[in-house]
Protein backbone atom coordinates (compact mmCIF):
# COMPACT_ATOMS: atom_id res chain seq x y z
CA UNK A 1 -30.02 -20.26 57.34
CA UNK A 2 -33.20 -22.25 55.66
CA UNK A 3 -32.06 -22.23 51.95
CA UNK A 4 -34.72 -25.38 51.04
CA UNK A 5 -33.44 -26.55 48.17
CA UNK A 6 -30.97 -24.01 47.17
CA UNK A 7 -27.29 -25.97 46.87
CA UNK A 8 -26.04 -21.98 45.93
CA UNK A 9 -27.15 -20.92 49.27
CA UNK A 10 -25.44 -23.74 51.49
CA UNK A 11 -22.66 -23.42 49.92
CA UNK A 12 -22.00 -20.07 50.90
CA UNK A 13 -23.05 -21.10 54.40
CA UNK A 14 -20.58 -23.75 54.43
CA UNK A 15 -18.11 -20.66 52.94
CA UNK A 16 -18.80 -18.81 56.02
CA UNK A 17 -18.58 -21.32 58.40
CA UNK A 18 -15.14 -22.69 57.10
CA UNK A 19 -14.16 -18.89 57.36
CA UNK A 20 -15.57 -18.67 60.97
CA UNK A 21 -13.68 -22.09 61.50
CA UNK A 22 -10.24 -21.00 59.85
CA UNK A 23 -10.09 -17.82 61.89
CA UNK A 24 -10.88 -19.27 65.02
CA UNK A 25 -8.22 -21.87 64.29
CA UNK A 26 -5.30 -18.60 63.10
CA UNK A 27 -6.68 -16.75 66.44
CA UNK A 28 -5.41 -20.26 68.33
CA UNK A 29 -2.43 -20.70 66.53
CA UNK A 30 -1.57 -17.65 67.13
CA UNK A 31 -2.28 -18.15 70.83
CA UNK A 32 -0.20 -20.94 70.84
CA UNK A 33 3.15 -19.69 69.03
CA UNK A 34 3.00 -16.20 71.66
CA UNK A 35 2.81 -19.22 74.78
CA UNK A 36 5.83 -20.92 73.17
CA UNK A 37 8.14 -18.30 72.49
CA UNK A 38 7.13 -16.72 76.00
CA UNK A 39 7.95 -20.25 77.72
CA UNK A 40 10.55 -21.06 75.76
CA UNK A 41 12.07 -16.96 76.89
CA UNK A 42 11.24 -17.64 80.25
CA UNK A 43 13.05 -20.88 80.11
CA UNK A 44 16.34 -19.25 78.31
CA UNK A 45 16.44 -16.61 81.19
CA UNK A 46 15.75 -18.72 84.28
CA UNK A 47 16.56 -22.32 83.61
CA UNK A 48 19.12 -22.55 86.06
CA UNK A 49 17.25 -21.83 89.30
CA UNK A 50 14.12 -24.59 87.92
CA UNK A 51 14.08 -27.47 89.34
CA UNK A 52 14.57 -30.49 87.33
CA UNK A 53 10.75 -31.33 87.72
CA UNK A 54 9.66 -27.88 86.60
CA UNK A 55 11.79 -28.33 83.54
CA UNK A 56 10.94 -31.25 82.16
CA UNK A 57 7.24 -29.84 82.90
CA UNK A 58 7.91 -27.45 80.74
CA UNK A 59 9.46 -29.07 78.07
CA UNK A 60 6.98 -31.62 77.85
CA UNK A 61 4.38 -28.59 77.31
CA UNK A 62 6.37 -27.27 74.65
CA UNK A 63 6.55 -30.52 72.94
CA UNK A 64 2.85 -30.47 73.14
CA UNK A 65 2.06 -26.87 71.56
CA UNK A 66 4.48 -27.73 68.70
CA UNK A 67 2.56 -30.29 67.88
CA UNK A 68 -0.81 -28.78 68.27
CA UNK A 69 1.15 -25.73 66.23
CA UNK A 70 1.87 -27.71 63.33
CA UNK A 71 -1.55 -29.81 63.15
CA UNK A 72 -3.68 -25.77 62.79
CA UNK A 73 -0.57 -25.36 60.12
CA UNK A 74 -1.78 -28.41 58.39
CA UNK A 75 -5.78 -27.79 58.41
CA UNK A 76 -5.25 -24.26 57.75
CA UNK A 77 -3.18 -24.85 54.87
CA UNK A 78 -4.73 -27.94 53.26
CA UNK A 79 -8.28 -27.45 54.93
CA UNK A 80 -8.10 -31.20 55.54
CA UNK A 81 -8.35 -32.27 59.02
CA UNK A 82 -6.63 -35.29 60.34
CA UNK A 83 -8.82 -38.61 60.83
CA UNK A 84 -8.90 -38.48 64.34
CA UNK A 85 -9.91 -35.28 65.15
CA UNK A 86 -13.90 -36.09 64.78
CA UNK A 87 -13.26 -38.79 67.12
CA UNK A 88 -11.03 -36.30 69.68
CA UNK A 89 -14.43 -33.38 69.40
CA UNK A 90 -16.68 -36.80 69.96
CA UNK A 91 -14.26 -38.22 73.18
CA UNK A 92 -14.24 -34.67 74.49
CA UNK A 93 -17.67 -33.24 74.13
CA UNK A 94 -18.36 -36.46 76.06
CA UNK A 95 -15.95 -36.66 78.87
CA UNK A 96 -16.89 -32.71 79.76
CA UNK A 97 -20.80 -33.71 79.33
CA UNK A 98 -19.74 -35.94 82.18
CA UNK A 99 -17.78 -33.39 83.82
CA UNK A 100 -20.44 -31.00 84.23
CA UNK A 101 -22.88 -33.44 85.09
CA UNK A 102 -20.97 -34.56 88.10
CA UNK A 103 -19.12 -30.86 89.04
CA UNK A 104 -22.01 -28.50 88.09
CA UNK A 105 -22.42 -27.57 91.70
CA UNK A 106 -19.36 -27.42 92.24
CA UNK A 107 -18.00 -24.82 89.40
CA UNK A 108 -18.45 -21.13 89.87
CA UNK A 109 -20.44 -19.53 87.01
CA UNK A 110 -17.54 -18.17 84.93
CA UNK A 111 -16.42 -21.97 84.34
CA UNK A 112 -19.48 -23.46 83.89
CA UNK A 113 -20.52 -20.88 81.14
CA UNK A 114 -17.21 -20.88 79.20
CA UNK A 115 -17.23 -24.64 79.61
CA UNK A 116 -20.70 -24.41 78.06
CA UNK A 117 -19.63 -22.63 75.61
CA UNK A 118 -16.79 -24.85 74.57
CA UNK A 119 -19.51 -27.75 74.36
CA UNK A 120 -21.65 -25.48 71.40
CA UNK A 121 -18.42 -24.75 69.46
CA UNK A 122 -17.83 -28.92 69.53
CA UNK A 123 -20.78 -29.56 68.40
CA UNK A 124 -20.87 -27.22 65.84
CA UNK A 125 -17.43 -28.30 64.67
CA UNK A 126 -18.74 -31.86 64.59
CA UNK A 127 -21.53 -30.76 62.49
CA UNK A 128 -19.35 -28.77 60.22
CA UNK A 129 -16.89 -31.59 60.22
CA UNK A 130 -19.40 -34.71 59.42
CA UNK A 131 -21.40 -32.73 57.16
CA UNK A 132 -18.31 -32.20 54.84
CA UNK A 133 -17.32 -35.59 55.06
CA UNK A 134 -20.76 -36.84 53.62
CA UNK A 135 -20.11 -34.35 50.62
């Protein structure tokens, strides 16, 4: 992307990353919302042969992707992310480092490469993430 000097030139870069950024973040919002309304379906339809266990399960789930739904609704709309989350892409890029160091063997190559991959798009986030933030 070398622009040197050229503040015209990272700024569209930054433009396309944000873009590459907000889409990824509509694709998983998107994800999320079709899990919900397919648990909370399944849940309307067969809640009365669950046990009690599998139900709370689920409801703690739900409880989970509503709040992961509205925090994309709030960076997608604002394009301010909450404090925390450089700290969250830190704690995890670290704790799966670990992970893979330890489980490497261990993980057949389908994990290990999308778990790889998962690592780039943290770091690139955090790169994304503290650049702006020194801006």
């Amino acid at each position: 992307m070398g622009h040197g000097n050229n503040p015209h030139g990272r700024k569209i870069d930054d433009l396309k990353r944000y873009r590459v950024e907000n889409a990824r973040r509509v694709d998983q919002l998107i994800d999320l919302v079709e899990k919900h309304t397919r648990t909370k379906r399944h849940l309307e339809q067969h809640s009365d042969i669950a046990s009690l266990d599998a139900l709370q399960h689920a409801f703690k789930i739900q409880e989970e992707r509503e709040r992961q739904i509205e925090h994309l609704k709030d960076i997608i709309v604002s394009g301010k992310h909450a404090a925390d989350e450089i700290a969250s892409l830190e704690r995890n890029y670290r704790y799966t480092n670990n992970y893979i160091s330890h489980h490497e063997g261990h993980m057949d190559d389908f994990t290990l490469q999308k778990t790889r991959e998962k690592q780039e798009h943290r770091l690139e986030q955090l790169g994304f993430h503290k650049q702006n933030d020194l801006q």
